[in-house]
N, C-alpha and C. Protein backbone atom coordinates (compact mmCIF):
# COMPACT_ATOMS: atom_id res chain seq x y z
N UNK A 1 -22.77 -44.77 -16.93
CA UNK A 1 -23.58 -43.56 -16.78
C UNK A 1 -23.90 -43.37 -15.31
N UNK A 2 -23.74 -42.49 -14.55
CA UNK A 2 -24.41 -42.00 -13.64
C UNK A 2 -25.56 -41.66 -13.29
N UNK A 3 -26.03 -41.85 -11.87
CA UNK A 3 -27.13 -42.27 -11.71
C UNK A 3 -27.63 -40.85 -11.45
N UNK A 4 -28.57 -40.21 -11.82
CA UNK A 4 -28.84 -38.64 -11.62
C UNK A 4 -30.20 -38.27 -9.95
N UNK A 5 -28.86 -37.34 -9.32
CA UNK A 5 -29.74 -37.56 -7.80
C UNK A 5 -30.35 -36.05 -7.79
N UNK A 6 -31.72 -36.03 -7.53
CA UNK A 6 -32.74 -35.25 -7.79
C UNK A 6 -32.60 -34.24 -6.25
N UNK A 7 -32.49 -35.05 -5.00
CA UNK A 7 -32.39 -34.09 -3.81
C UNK A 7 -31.19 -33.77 -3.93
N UNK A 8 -29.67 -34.13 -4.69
CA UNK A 8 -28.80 -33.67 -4.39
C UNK A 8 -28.37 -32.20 -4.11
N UNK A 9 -27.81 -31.70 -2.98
CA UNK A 9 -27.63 -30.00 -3.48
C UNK A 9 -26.35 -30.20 -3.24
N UNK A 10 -25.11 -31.06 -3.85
CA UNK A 10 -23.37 -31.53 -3.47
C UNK A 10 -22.95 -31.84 -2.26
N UNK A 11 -23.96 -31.56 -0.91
CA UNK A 11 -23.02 -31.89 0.36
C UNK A 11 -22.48 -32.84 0.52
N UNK A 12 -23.10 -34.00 0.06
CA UNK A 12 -23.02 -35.00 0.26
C UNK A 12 -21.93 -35.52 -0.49
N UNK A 13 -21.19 -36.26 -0.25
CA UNK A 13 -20.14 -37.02 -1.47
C UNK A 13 -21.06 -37.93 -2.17
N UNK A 14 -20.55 -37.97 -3.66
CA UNK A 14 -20.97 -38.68 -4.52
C UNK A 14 -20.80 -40.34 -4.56
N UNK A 15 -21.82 -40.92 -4.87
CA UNK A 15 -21.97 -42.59 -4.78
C UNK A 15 -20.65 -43.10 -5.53
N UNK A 16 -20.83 -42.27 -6.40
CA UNK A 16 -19.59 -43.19 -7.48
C UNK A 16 -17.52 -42.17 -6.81
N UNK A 17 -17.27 -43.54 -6.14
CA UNK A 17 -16.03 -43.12 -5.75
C UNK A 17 -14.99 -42.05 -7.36
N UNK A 18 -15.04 -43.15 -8.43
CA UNK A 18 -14.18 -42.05 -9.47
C UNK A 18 -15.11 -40.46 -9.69
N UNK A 19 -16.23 -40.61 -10.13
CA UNK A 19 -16.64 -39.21 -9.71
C UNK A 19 -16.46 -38.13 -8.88
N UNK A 20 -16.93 -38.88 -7.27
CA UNK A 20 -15.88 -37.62 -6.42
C UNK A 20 -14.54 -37.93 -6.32
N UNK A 21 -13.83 -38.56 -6.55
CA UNK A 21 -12.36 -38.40 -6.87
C UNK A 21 -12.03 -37.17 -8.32
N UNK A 22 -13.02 -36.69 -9.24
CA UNK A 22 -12.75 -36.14 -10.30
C UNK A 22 -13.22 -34.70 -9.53
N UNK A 23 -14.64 -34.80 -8.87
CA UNK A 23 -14.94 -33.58 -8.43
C UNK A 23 -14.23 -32.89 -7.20
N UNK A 24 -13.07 -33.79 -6.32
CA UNK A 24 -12.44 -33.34 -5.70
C UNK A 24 -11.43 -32.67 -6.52
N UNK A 25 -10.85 -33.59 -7.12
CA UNK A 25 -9.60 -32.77 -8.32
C UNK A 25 -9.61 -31.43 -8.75
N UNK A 26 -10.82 -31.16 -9.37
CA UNK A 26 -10.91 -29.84 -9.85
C UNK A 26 -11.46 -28.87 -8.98
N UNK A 27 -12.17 -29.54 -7.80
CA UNK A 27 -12.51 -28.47 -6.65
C UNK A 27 -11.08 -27.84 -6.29
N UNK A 28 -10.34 -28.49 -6.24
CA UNK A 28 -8.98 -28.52 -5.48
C UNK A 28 -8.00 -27.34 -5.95
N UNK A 29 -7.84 -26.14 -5.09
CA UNK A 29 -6.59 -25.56 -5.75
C UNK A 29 -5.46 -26.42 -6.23
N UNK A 30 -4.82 -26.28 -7.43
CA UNK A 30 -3.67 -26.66 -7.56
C UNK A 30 -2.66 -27.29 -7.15
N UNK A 31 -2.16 -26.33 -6.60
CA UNK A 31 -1.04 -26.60 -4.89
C UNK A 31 -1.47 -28.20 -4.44
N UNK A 32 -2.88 -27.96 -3.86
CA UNK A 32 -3.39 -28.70 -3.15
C UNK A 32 -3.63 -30.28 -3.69
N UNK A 33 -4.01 -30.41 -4.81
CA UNK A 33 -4.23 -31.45 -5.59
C UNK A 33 -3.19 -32.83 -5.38
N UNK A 34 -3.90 -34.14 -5.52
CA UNK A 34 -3.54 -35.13 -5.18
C UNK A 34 -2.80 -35.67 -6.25
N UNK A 35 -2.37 -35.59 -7.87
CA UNK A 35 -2.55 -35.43 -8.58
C UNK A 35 -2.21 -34.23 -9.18
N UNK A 36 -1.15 -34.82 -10.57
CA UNK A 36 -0.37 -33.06 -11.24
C UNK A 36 -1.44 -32.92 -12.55
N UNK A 37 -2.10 -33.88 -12.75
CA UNK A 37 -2.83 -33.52 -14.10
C UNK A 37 -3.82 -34.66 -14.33
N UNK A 38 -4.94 -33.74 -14.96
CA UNK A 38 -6.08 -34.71 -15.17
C UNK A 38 -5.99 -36.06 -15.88
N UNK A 39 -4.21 -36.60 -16.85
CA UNK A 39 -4.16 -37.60 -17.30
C UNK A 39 -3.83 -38.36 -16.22
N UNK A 40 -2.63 -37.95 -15.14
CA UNK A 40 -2.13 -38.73 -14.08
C UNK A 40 -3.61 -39.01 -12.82
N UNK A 41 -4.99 -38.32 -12.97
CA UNK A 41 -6.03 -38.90 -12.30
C UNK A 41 -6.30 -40.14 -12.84
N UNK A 42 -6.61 -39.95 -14.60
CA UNK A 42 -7.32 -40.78 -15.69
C UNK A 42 -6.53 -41.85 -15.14
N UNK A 43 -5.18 -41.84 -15.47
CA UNK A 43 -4.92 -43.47 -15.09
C UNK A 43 -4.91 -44.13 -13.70
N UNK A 44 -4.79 -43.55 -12.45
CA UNK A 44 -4.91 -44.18 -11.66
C UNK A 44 -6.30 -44.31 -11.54
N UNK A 45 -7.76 -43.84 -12.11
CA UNK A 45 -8.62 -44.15 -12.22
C UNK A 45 -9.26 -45.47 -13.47
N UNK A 46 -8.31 -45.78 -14.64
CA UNK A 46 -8.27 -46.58 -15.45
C UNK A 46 -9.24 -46.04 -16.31
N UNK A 47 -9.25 -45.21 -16.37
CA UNK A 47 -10.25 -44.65 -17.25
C UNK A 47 -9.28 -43.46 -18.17
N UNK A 48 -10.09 -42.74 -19.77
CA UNK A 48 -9.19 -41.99 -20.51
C UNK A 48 -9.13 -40.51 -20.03
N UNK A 49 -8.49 -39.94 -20.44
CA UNK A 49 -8.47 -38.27 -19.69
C UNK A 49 -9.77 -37.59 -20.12
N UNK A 50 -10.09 -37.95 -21.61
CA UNK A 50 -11.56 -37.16 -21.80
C UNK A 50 -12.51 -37.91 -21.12
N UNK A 51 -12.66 -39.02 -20.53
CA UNK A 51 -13.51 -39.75 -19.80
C UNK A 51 -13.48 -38.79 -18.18
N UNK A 52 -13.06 -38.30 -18.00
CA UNK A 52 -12.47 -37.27 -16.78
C UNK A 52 -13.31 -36.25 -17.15
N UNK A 53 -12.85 -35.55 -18.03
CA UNK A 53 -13.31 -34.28 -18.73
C UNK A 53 -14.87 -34.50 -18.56
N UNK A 54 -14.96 -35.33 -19.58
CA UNK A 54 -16.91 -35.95 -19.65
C UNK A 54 -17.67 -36.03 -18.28
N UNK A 55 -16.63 -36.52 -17.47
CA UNK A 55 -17.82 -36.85 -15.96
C UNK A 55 -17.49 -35.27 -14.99
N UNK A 56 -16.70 -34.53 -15.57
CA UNK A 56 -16.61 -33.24 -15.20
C UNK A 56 -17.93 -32.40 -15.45
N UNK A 57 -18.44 -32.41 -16.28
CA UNK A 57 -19.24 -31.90 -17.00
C UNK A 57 -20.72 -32.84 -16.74
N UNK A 58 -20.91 -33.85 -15.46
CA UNK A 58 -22.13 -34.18 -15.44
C UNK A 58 -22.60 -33.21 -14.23
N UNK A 59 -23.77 -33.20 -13.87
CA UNK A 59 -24.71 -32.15 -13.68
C UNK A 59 -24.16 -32.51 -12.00
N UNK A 60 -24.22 -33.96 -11.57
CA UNK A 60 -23.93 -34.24 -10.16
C UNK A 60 -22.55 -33.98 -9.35
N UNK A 61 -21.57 -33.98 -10.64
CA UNK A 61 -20.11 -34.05 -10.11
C UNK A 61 -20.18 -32.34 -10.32
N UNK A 62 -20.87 -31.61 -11.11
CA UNK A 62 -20.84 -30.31 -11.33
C UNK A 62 -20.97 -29.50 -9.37
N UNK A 63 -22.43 -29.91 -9.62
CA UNK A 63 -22.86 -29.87 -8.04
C UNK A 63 -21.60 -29.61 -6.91
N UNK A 64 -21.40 -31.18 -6.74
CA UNK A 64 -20.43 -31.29 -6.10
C UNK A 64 -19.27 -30.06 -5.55
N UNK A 65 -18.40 -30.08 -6.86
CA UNK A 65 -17.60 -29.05 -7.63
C UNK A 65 -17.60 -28.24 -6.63
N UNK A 66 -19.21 -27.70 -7.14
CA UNK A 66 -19.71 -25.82 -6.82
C UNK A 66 -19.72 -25.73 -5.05
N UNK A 67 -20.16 -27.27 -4.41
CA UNK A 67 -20.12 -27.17 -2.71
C UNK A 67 -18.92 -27.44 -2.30
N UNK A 68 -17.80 -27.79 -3.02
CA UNK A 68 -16.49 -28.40 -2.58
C UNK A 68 -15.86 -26.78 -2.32
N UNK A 69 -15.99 -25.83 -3.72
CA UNK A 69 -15.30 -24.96 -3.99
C UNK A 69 -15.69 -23.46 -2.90
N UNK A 70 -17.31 -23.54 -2.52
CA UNK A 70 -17.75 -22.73 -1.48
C UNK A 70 -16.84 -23.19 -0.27
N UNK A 71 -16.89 -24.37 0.18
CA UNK A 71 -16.58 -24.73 1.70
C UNK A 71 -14.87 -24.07 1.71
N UNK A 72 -14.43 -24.27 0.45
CA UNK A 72 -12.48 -24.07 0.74
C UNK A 72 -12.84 -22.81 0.82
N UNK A 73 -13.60 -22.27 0.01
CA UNK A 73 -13.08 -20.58 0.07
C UNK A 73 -14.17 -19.90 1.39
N UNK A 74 -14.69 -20.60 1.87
CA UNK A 74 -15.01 -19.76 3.07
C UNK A 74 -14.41 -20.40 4.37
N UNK A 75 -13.52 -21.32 4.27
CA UNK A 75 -12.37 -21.85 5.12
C UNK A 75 -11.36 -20.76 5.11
N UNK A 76 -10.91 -20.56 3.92
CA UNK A 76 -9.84 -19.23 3.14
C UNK A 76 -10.22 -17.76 3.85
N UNK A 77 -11.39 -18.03 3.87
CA UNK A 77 -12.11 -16.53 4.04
C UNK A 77 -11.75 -16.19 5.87
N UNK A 78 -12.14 -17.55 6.38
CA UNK A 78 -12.03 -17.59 8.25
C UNK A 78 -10.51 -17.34 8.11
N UNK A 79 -9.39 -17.99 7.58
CA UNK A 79 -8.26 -18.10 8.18
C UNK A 79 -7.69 -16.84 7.70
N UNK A 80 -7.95 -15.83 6.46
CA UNK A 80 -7.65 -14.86 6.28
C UNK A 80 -8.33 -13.45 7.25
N UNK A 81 -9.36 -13.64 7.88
CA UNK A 81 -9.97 -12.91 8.89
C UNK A 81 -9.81 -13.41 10.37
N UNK A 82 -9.04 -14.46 10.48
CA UNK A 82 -8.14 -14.80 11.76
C UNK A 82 -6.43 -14.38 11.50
N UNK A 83 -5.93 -13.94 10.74
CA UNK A 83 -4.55 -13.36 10.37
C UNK A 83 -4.75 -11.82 10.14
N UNK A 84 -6.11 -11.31 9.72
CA UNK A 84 -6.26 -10.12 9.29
C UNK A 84 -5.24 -9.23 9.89
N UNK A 85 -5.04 -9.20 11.58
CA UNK A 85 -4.40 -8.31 12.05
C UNK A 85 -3.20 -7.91 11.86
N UNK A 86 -2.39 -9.28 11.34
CA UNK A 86 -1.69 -9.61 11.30
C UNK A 86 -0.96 -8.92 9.81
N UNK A 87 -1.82 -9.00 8.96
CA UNK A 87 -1.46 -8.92 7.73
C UNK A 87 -1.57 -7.43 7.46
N UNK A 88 -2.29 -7.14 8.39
CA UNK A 88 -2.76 -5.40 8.16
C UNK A 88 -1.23 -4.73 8.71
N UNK A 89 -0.60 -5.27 10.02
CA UNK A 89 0.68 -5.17 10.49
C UNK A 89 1.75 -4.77 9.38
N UNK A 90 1.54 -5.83 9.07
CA UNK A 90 2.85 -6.07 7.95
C UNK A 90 3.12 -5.34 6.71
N UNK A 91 1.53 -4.80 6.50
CA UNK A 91 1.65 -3.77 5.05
C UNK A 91 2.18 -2.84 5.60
N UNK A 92 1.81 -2.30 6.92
CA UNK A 92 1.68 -0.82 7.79
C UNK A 92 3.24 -0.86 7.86
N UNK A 93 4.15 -2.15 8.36
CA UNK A 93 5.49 -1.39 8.37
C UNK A 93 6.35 -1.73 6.72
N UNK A 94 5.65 -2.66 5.97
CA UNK A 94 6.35 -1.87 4.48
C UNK A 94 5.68 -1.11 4.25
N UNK A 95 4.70 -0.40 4.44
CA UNK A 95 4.84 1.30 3.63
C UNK A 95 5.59 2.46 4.35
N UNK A 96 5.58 1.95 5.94
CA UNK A 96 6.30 3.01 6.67
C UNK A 96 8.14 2.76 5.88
N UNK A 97 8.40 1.34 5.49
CA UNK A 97 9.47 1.12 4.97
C UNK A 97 9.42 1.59 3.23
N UNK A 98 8.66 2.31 3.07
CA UNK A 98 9.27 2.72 1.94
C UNK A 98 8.34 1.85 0.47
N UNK A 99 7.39 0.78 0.75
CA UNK A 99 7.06 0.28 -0.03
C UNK A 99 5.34 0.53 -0.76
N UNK A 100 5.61 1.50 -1.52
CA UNK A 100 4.26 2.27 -2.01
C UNK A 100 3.56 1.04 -2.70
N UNK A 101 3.26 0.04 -2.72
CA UNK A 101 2.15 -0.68 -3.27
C UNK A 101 1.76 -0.89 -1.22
N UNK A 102 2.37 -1.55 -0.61
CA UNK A 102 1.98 -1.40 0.85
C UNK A 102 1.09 -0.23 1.36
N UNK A 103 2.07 0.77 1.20
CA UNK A 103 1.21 2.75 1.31
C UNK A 103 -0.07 2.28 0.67
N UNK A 104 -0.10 1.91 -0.79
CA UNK A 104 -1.65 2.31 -1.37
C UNK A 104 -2.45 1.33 -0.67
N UNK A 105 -2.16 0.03 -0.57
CA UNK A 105 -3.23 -0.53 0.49
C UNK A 105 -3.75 -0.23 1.72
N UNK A 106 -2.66 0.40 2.46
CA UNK A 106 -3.20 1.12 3.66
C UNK A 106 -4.06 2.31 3.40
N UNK A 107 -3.72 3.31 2.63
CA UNK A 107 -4.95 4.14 2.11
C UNK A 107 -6.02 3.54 1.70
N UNK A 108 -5.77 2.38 0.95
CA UNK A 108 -7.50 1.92 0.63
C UNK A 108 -8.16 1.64 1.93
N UNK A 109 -7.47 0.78 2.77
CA UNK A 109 -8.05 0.10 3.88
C UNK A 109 -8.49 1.67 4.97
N UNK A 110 -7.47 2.46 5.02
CA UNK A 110 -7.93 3.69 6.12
C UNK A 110 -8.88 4.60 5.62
N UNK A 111 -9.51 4.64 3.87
CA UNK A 111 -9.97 5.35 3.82
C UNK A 111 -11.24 4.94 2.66
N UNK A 112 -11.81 3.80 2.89
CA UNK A 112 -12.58 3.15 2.11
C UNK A 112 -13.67 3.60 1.33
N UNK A 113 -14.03 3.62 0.21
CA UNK A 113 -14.99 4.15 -0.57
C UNK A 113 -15.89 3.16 -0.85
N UNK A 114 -17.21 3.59 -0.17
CA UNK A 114 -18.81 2.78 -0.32
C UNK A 114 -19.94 3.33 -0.94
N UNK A 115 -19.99 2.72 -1.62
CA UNK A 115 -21.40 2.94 -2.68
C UNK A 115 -22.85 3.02 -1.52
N UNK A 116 -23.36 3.71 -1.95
CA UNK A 116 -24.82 3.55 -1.53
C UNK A 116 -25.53 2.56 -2.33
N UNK A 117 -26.82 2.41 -1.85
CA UNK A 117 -27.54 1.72 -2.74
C UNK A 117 -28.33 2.83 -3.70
N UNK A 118 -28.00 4.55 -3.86
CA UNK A 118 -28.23 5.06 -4.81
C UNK A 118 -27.19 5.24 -5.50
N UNK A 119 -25.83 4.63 -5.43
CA UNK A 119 -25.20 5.30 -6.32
C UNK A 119 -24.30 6.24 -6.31
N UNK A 120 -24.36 6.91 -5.26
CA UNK A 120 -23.55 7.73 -4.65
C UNK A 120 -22.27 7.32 -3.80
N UNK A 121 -20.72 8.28 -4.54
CA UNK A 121 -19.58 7.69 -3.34
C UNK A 121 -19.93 8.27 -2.03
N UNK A 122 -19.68 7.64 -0.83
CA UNK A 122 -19.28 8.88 0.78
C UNK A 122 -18.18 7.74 0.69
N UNK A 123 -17.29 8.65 1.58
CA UNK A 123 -15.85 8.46 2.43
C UNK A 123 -16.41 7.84 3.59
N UNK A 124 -15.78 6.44 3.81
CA UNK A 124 -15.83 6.43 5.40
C UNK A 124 -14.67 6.37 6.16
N UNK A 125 -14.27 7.14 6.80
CA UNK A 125 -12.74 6.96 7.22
C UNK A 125 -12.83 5.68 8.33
N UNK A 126 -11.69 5.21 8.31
CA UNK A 126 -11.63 3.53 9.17
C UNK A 126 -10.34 3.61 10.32
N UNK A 127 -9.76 4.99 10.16
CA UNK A 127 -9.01 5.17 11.54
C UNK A 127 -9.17 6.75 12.32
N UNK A 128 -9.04 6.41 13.17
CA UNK A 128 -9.28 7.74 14.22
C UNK A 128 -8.55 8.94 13.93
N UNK A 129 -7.24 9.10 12.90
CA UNK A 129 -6.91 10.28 12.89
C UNK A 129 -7.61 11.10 11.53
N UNK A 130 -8.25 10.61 11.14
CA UNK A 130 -9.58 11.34 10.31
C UNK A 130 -10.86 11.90 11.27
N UNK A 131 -11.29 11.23 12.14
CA UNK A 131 -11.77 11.59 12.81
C UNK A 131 -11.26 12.44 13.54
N UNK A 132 -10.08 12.75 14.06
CA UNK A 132 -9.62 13.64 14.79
C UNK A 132 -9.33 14.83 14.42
N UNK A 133 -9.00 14.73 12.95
CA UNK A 133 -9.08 15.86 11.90
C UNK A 133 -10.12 16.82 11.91
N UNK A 134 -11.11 15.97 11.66
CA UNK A 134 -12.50 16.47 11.49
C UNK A 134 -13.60 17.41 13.05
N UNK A 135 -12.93 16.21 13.91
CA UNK A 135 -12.97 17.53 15.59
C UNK A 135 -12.08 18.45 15.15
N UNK A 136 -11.20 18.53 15.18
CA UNK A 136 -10.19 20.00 14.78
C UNK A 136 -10.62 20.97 14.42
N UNK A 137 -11.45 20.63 12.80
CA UNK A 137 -12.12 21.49 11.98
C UNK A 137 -13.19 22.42 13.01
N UNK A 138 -13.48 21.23 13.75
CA UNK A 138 -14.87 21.91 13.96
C UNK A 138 -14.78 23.13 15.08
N UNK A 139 -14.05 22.51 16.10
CA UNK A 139 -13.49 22.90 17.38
C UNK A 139 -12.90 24.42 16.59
N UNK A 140 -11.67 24.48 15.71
CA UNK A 140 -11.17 25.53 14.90
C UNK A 140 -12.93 27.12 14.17
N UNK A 141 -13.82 25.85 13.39
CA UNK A 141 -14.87 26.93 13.00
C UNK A 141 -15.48 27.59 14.27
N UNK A 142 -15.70 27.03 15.68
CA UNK A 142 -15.86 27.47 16.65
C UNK A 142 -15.37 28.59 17.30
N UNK A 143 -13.90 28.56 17.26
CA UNK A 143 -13.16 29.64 17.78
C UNK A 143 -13.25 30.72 16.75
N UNK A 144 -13.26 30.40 15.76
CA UNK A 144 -13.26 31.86 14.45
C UNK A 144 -14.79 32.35 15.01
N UNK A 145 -16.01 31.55 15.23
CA UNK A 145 -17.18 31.97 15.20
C UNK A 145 -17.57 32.65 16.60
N UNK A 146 -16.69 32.34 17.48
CA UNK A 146 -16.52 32.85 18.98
C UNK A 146 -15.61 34.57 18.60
N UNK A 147 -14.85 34.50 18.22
CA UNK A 147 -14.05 35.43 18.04
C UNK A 147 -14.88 37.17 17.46
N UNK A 148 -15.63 36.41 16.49
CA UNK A 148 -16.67 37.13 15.36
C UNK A 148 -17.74 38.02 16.19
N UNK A 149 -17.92 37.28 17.31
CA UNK A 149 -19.11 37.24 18.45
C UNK A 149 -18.57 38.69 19.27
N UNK A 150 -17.26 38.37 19.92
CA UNK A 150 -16.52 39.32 20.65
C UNK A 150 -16.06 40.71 20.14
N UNK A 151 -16.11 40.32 18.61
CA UNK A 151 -15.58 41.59 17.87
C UNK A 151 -16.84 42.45 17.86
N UNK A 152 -17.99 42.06 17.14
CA UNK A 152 -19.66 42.63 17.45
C UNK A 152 -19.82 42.78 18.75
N UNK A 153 -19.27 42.26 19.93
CA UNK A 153 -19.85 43.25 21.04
C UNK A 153 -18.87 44.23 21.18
N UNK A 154 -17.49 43.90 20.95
CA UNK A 154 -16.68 45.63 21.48
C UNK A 154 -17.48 46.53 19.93
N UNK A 155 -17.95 46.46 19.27
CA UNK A 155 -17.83 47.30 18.15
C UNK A 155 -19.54 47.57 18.12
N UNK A 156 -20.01 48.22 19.09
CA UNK A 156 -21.42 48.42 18.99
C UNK A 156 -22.51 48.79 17.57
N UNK A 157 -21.23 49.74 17.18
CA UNK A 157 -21.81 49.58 16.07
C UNK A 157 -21.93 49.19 14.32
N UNK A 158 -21.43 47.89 14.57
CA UNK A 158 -21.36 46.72 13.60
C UNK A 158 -22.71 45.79 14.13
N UNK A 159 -23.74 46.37 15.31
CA UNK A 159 -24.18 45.34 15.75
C UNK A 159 -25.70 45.03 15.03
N UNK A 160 -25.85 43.86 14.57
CA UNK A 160 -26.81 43.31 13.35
C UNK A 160 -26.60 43.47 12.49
N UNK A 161 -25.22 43.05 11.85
CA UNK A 161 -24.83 43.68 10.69
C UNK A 161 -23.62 42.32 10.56
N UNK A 162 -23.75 42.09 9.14
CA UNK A 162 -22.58 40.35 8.96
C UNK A 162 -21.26 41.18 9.31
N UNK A 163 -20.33 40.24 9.91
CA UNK A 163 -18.91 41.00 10.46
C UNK A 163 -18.51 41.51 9.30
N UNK A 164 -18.43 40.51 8.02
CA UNK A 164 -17.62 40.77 6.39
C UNK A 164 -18.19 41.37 6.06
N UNK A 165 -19.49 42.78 6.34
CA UNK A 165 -19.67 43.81 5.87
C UNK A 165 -18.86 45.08 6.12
């Protein structure tokens, strides 16, 4: 039986070597694993496979587990946001090549949809030729509204009066 540790919060490796040898196992992606299956742990541990299972399921090796499995995936998380650029590259020239699951990721990524905290979608566009779009627009309602201006002064008498009357 294991000895049950009250300050534990998993950083720490566990006292009992087969324990964190079990809680490494299953922390462990797959791939990664020392070990093809929880019987091939059991025996080099001399112990039965549900004896594995059982100390899986104690509260300390649980622990463990849950801090083993944070640290890989925010390791995962750095090395995927140190390649990001990289990876963003690579969709950008398969969709320019023709590969529409590539295309739809780049639309998600250029044109991301965020919730408020009421609930509500807005658009935030994430590259500059949305933004540049959107000067266009404006720069464009400008000149129509400049134009509107010039027509009411040659036309004295349209003057205080909406042009679309």
């Amino acid at each position: 039986m294991t000895m049950r540790r009250k300050d534990s919060d998993g950083t720490e490796p566990l006292d009992d070597p087969a324990s964190e040898a079990i809680a490494q196992f299953f922390a462990a992606p797959r791939q990664f694993r020392k070990f093809d299956s929880a019987k091939a742990l059991a025996e080099n541990l001399g112990v039965s496979r549900m004896t594995v299972y059982r100390r899986a399921e104690d509260a300390d090796v649980v622990r463990r587990m849950e801090w083993l499995l944070r640290k890989s995936m925010r390791s995962g998380d750095l090395i995927a946001c140190r390649e990001w650029p990289g990876i963003v590259g690579a969709q950008v020239n398969a969709a320019l090549a023709g590969d529409t699951r590539a295309a739809a990721f780049c639309l998600n990524r250029a044109w991301r949809q965020q919730t408020s905290i009421l609930g509500e979608v807005t658009i935030e566009p994430a590259i500059g030729g949305a933004d540049a779009l959107t000067l266009w627009q404006e720069k464009t309602n400008e000149t129509a509204q400049a134009e509107k201006l010039e027509a009411a002064e040659e036309n004295p008498e349209t003057e205080g009066k909406n042009p679309s009357e």
